[in-house]
PDB file of N, CA and C in Angstrom:
ATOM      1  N   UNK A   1    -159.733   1.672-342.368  1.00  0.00           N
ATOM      2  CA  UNK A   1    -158.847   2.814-342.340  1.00  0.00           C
ATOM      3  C   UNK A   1    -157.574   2.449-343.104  1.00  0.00           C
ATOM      4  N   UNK A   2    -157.153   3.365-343.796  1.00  0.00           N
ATOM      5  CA  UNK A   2    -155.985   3.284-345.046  1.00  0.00           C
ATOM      6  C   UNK A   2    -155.267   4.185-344.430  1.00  0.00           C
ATOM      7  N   UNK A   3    -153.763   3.278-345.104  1.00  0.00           N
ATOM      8  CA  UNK A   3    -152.679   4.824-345.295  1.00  0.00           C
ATOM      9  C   UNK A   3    -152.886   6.103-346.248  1.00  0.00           C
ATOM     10  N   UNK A   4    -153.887   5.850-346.979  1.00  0.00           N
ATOM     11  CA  UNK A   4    -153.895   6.999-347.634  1.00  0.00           C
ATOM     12  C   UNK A   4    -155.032   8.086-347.242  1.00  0.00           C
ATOM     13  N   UNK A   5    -155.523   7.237-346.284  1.00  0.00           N
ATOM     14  CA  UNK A   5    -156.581   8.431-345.251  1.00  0.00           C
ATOM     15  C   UNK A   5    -156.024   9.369-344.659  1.00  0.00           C
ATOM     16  N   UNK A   6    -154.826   9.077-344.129  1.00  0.00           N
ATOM     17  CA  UNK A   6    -154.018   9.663-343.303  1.00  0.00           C
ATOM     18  C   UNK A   6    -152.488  10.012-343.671  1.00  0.00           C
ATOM     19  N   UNK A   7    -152.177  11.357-344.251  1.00  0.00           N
ATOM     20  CA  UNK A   7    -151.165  11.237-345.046  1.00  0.00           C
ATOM     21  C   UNK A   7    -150.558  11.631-343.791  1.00  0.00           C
ATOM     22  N   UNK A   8    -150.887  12.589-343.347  1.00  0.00           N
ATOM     23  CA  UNK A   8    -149.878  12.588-341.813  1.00  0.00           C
ATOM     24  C   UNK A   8    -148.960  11.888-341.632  1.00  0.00           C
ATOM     25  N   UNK A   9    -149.723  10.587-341.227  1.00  0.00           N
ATOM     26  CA  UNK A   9    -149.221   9.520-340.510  1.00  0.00           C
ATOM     27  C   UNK A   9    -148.487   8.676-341.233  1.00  0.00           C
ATOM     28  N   UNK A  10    -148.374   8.571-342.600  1.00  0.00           N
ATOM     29  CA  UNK A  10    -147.648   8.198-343.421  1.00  0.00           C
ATOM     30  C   UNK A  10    -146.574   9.173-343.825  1.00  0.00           C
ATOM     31  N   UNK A  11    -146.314  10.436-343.574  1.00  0.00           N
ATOM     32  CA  UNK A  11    -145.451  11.284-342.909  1.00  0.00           C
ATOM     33  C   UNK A  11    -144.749  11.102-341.998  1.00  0.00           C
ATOM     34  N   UNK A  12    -145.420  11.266-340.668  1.00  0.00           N
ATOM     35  CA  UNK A  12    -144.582  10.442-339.972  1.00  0.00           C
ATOM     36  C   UNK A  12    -144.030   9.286-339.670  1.00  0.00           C
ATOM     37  N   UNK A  13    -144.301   8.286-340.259  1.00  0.00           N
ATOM     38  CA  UNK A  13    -143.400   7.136-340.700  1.00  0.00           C
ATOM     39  C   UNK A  13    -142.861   7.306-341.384  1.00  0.00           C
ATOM     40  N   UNK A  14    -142.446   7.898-342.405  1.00  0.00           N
ATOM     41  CA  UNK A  14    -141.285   7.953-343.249  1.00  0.00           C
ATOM     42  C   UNK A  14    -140.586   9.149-342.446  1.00  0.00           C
ATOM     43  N   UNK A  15    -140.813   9.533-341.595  1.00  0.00           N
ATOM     44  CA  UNK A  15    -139.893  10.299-340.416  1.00  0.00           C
ATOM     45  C   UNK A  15    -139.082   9.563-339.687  1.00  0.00           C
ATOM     46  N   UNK A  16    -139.992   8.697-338.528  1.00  0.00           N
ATOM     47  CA  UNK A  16    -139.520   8.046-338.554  1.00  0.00           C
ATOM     48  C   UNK A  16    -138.476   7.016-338.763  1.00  0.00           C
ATOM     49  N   UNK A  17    -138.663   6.555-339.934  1.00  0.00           N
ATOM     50  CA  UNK A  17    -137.603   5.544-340.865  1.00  0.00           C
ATOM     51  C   UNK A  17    -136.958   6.387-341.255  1.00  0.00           C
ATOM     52  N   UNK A  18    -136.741   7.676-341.452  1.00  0.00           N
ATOM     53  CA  UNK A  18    -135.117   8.509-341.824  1.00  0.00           C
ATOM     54  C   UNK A  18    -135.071   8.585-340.528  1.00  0.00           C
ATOM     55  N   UNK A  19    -135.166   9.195-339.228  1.00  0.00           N
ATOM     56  CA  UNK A  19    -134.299   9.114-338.143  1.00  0.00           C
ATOM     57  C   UNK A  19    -134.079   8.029-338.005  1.00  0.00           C
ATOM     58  N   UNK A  20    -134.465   6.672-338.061  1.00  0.00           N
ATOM     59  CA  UNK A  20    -134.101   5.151-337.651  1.00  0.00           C
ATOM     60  C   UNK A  20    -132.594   5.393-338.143  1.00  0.00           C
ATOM     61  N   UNK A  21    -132.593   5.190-339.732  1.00  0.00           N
ATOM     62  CA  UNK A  21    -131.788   5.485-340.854  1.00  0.00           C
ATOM     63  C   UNK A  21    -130.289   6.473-340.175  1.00  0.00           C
ATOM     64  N   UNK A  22    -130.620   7.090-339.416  1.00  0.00           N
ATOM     65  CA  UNK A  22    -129.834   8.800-339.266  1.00  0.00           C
ATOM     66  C   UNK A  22    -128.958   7.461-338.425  1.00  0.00           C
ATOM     67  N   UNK A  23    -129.990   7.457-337.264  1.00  0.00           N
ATOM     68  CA  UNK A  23    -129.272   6.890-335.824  1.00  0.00           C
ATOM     69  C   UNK A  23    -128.161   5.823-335.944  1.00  0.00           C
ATOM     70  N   UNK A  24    -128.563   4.346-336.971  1.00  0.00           N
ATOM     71  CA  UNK A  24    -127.654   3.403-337.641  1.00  0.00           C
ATOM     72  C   UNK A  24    -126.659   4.405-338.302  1.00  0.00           C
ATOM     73  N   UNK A  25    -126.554   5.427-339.173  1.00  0.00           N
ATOM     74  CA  UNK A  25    -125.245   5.878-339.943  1.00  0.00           C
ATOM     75  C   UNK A  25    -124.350   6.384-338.590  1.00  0.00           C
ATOM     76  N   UNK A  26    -125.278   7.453-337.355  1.00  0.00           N
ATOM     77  CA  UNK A  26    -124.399   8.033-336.591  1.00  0.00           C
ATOM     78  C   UNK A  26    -123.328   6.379-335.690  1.00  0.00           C
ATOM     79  N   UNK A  27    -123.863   5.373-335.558  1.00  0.00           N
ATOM     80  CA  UNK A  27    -123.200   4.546-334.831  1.00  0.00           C
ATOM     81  C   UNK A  27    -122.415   4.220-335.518  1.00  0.00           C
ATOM     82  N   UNK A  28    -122.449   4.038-336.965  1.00  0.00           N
ATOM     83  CA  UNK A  28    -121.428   3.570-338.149  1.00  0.00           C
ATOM     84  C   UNK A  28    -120.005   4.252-338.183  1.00  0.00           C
ATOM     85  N   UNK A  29    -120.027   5.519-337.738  1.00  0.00           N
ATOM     86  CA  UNK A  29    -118.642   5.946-338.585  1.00  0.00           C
ATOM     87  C   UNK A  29    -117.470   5.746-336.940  1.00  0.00           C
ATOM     88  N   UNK A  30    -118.020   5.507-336.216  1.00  0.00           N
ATOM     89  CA  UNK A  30    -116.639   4.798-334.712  1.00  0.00           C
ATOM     90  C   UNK A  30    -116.204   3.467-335.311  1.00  0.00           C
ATOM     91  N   UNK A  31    -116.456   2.836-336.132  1.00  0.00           N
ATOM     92  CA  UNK A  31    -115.450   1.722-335.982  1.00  0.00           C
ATOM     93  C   UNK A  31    -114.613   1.698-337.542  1.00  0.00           C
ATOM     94  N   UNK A  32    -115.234   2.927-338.180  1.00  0.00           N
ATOM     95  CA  UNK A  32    -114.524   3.424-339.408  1.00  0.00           C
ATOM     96  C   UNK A  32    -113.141   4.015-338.925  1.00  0.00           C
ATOM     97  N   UNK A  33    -113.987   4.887-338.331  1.00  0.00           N
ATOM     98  CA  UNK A  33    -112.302   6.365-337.508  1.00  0.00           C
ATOM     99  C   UNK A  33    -111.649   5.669-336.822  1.00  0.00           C
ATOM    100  N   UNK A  34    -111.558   4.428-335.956  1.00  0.00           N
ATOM    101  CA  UNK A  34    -110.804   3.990-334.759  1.00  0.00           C
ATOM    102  C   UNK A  34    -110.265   2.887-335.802  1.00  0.00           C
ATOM    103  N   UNK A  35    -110.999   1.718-336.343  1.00  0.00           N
ATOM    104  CA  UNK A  35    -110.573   1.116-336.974  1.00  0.00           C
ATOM    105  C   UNK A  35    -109.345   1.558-337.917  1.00  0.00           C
ATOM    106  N   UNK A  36    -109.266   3.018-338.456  1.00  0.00           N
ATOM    107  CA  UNK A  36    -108.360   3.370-338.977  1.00  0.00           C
ATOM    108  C   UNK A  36    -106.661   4.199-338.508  1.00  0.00           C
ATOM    109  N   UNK A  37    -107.535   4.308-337.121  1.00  0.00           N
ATOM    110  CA  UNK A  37    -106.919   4.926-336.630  1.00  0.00           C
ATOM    111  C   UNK A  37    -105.739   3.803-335.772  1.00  0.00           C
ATOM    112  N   UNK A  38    -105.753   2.735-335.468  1.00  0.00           N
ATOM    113  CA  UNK A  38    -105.025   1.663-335.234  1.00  0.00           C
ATOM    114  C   UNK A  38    -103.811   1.526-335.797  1.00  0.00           C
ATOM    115  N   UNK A  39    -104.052   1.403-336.988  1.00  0.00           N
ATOM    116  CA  UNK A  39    -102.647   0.959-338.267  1.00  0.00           C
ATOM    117  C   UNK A  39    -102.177   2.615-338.295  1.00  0.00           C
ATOM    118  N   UNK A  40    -103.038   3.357-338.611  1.00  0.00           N
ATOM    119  CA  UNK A  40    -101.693   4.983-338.446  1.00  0.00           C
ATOM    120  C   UNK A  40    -100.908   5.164-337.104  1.00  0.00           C
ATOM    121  N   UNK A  41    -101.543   5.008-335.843  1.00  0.00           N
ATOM    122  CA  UNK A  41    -100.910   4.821-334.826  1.00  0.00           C
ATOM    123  C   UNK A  41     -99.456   3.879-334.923  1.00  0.00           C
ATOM    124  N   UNK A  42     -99.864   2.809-334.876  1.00  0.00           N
ATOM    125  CA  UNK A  42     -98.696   1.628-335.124  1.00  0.00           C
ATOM    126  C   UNK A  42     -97.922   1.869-336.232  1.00  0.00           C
ATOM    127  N   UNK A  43     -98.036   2.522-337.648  1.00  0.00           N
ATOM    128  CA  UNK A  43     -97.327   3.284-338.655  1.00  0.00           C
ATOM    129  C   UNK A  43     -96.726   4.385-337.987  1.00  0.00           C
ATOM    130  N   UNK A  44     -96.806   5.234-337.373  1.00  0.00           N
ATOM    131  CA  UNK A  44     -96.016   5.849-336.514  1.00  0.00           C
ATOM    132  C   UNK A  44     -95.207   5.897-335.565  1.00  0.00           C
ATOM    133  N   UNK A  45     -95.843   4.788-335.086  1.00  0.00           N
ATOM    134  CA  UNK A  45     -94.721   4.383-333.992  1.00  0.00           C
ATOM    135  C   UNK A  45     -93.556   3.398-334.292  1.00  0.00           C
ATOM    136  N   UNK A  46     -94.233   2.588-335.643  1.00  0.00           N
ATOM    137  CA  UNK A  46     -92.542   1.980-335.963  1.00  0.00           C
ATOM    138  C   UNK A  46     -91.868   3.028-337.031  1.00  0.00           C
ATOM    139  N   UNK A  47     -92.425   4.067-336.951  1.00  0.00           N
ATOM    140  CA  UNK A  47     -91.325   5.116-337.991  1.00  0.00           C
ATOM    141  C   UNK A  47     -90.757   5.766-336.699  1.00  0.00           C
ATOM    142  N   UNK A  48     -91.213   5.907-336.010  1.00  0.00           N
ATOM    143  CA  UNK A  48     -90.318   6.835-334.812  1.00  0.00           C
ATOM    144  C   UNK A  48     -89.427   5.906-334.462  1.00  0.00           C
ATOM    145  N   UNK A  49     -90.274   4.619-333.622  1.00  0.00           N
ATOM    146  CA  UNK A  49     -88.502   3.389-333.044  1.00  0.00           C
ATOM    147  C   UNK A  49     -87.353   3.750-334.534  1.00  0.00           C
ATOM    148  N   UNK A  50     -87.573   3.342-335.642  1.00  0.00           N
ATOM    149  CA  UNK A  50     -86.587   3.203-336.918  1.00  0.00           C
ATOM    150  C   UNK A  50     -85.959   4.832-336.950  1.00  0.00           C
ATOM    151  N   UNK A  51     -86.739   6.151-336.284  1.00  0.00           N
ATOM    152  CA  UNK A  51     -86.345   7.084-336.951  1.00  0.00           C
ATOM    153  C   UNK A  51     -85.075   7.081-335.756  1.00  0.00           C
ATOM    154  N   UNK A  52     -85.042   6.689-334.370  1.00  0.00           N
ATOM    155  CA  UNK A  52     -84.946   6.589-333.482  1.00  0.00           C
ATOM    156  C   UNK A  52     -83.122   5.867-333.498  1.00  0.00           C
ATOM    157  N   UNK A  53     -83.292   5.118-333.774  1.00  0.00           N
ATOM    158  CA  UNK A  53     -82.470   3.563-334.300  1.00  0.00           C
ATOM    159  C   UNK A  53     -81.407   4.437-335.149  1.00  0.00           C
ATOM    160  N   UNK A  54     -82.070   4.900-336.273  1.00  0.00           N
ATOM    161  CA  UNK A  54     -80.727   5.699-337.537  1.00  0.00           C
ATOM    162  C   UNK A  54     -80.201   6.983-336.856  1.00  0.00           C
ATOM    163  N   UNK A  55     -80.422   7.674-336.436  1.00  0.00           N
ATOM    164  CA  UNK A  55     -80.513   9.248-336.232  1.00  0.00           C
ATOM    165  C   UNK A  55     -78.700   8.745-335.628  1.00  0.00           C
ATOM    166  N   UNK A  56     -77.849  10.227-335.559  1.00  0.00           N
ATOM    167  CA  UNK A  56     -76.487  10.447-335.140  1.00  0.00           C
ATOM    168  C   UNK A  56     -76.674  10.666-334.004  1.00  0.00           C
ATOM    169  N   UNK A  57     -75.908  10.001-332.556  1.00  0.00           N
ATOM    170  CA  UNK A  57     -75.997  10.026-331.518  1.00  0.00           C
ATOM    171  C   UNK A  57     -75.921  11.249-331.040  1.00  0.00           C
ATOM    172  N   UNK A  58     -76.460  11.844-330.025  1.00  0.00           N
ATOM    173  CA  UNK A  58     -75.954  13.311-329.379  1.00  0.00           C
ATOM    174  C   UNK A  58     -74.778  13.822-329.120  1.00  0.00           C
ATOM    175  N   UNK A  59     -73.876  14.751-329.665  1.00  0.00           N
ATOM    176  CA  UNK A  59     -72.383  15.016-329.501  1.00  0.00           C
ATOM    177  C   UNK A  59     -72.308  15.456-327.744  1.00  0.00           C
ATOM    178  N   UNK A  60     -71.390  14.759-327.110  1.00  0.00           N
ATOM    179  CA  UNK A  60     -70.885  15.070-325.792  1.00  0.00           C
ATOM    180  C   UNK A  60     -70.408  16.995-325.945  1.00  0.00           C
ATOM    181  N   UNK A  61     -70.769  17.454-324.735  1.00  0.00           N
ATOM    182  CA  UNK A  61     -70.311  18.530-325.010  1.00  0.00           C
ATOM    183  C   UNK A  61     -68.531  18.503-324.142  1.00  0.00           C
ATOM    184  N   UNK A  62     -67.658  17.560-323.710  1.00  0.00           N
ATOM    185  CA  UNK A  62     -66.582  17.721-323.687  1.00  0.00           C
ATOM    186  C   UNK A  62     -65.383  16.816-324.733  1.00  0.00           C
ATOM    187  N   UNK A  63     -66.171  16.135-326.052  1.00  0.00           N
ATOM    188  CA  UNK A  63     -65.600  15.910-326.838  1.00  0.00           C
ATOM    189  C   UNK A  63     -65.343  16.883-327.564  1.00  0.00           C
ATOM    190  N   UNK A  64     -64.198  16.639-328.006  1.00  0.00           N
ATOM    191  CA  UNK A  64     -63.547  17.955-329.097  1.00  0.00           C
ATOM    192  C   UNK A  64     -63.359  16.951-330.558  1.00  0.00           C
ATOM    193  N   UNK A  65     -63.408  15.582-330.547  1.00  0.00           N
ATOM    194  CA  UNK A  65     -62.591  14.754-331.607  1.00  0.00           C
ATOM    195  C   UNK A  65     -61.301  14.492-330.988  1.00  0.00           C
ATOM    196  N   UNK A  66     -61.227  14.102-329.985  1.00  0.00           N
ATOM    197  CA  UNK A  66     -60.019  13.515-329.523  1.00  0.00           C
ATOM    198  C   UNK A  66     -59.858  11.964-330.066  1.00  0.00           C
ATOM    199  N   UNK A  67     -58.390  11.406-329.053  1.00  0.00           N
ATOM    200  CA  UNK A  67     -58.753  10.287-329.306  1.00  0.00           C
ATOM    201  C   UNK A  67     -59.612   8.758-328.633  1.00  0.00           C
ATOM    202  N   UNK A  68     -60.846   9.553-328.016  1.00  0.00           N
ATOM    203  CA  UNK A  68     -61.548   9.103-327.398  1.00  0.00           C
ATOM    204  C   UNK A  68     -61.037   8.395-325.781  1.00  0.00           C
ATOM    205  N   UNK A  69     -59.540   9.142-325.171  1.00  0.00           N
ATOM    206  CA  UNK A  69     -59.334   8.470-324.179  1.00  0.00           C
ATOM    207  C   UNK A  69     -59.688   9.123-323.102  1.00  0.00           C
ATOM    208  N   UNK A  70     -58.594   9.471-321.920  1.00  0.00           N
ATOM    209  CA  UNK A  70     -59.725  10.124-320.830  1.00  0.00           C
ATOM    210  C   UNK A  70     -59.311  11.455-321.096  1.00  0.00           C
ATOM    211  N   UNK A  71     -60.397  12.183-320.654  1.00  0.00           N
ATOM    212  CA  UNK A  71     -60.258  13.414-320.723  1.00  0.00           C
ATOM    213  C   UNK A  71     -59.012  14.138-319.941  1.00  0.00           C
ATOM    214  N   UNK A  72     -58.225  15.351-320.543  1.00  0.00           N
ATOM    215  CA  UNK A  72     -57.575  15.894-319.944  1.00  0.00           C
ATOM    216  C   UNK A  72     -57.297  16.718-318.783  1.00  0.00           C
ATOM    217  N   UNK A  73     -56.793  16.361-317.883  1.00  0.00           N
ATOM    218  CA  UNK A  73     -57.029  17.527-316.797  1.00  0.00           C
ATOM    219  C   UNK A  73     -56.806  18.678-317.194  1.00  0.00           C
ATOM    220  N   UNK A  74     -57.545  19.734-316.183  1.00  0.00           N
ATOM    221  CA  UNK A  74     -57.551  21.104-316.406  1.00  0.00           C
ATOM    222  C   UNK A  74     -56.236  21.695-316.098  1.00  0.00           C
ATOM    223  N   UNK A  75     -56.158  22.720-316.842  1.00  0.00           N
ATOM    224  CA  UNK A  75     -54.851  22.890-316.809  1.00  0.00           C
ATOM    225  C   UNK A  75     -54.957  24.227-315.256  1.00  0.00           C
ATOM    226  N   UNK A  76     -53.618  24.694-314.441  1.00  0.00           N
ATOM    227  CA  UNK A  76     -54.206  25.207-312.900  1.00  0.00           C
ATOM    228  C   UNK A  76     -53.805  26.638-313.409  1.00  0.00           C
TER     229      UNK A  76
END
């Protein structure tokens, strides 16, 4: 008995061997996406600490630009 008795079955082996084929690519692309996804994470997060670091502090809302001493009492 030959493979070429049976084309079927030589059909379904090359079925086979493309789903084999399918199943190895589907496990392949998680350590592509995560692997990449590591260094953009950590690229982001030291742009935020740095964006973090430069940025102008929050203005007090009872500073006017004085001369930074104590605030004035209210007047009665």
């Amino acid at each position: 008995m030959t493979l070429a008795a049976h084309p079927s079955l030589l059909a379904h082996l090359a079925l086979a061997h493309l789903a084999l084929i399918l199943v190895r690519a589907e496990e392949a692309w998680e350590p592509v996406i995560f692997g990449g996804m590591i260094p953009a994470a950590g690229a982001l997060a030291v742009g935020y600490v740095i964006y973090r670091a430069v940025r102008e502090p929050p203005e007090e809302e009872g500073d006017k630009g004085g001369d930074g001493g104590p605030p004035e009492p209210p007047s009665p």
